[in-house]
Protein backbone atom coordinates (compact mmCIF):
# COMPACT_ATOMS: atom_id res chain seq x y z
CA UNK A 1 7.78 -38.39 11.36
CA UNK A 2 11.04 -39.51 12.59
CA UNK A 3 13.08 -37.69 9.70
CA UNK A 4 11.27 -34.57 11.04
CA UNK A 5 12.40 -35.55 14.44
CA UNK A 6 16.35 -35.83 13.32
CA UNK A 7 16.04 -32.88 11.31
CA UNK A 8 15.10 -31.09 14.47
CA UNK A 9 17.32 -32.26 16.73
CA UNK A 10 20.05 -31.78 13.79
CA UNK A 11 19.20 -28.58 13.54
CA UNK A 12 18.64 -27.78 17.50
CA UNK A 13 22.38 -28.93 17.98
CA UNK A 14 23.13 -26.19 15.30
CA UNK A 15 21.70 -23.89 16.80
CA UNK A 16 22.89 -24.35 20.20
CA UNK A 17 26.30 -24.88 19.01
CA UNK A 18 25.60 -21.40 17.18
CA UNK A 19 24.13 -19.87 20.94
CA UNK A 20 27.46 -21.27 22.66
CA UNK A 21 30.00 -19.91 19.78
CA UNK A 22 28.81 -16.05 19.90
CA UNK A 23 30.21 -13.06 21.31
CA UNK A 24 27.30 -12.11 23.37
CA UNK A 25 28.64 -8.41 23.48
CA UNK A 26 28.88 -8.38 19.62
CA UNK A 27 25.86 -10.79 18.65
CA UNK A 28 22.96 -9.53 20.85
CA UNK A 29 20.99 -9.60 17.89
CA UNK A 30 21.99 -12.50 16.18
CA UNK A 31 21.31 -14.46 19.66
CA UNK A 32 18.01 -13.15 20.27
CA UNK A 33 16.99 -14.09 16.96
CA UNK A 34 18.78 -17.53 17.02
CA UNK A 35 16.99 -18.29 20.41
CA UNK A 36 13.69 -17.07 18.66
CA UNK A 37 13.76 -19.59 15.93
CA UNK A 38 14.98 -22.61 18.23
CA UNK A 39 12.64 -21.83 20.73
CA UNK A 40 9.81 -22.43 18.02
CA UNK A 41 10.63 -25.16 17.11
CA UNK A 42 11.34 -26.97 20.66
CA UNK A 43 7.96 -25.28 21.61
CA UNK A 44 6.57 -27.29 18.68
CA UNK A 45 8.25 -30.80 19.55
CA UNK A 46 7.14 -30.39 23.55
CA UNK A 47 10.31 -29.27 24.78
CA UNK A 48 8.68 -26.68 27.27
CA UNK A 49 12.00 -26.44 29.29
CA UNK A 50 14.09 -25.50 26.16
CA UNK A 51 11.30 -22.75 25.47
CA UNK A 52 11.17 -21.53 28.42
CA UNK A 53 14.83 -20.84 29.21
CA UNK A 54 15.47 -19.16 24.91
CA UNK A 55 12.05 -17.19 25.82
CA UNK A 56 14.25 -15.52 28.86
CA UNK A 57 17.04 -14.98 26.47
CA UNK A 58 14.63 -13.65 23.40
CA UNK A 59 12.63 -11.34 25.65
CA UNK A 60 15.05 -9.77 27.76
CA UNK A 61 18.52 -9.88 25.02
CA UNK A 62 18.88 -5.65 25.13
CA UNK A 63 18.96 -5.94 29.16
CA UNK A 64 19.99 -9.80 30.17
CA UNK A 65 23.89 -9.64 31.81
CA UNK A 66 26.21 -12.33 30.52
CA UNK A 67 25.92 -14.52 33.40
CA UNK A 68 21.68 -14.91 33.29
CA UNK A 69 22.62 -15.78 29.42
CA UNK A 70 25.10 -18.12 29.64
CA UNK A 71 22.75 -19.64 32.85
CA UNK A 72 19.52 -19.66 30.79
CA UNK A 73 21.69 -20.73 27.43
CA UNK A 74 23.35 -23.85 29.95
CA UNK A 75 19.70 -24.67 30.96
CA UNK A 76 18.46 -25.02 27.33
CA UNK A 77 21.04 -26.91 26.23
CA UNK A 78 20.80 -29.11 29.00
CA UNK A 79 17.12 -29.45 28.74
CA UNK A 80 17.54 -30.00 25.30
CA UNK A 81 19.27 -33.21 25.17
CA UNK A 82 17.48 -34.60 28.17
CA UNK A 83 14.25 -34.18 26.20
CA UNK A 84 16.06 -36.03 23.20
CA UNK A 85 17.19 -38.86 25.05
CA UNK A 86 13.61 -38.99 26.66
CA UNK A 87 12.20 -39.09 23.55
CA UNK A 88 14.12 -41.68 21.83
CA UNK A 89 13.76 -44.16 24.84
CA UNK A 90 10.22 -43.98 24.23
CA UNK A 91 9.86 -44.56 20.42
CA UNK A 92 12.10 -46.95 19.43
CA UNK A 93 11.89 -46.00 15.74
CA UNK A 94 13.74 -42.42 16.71
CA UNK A 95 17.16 -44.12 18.25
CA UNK A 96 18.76 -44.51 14.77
């Protein structure tokens, strides 16, 4: 279980990383598809917040102005890392 756990979070920094790099102008697609597949998987792990804020992004990519992406994008991210570090101070076996 924790090797699932690192590969998530490995793969969640990727993908943010990925979310933060774009040219939302150029990438709409790319973005909503990105914030489809992380939002899956954080959905899957308990990270409602993370969800929540790549489900605004997902839904609404065609019509969503830079600033409510970059604001939902900063709130996933955020969220995303909290929920790590919340995570890993409760199972000791996930801090490596």
């Amino acid at each position: 279980m924790a090797e699932l756990f690192h590969e998530f979070v490995e793969d969640g920094v990727e993908r943010i990383n990925t979310l933060k790099a774009a040219s939302f102008e150029a990438d709409k697609d790319m973005l909503g598809n990105e914030s489809h597949k992380l939002k899956g998987s954080s959905s899957n792990f308990g990270y409602a917040k993370v969800a929540t804020a790549l489900a605004n992004i997902e839904d609404n990519i065609n019509t969503i102005t830079l600033e409510a992406f970059k604001a939902s994008q900063s709130e996933a991210e955020s969220a995303f890392f909290a929920s790590t570090e919340e995570v890993k101070s409760k199972y000791v076996a996930l801090q490596n």
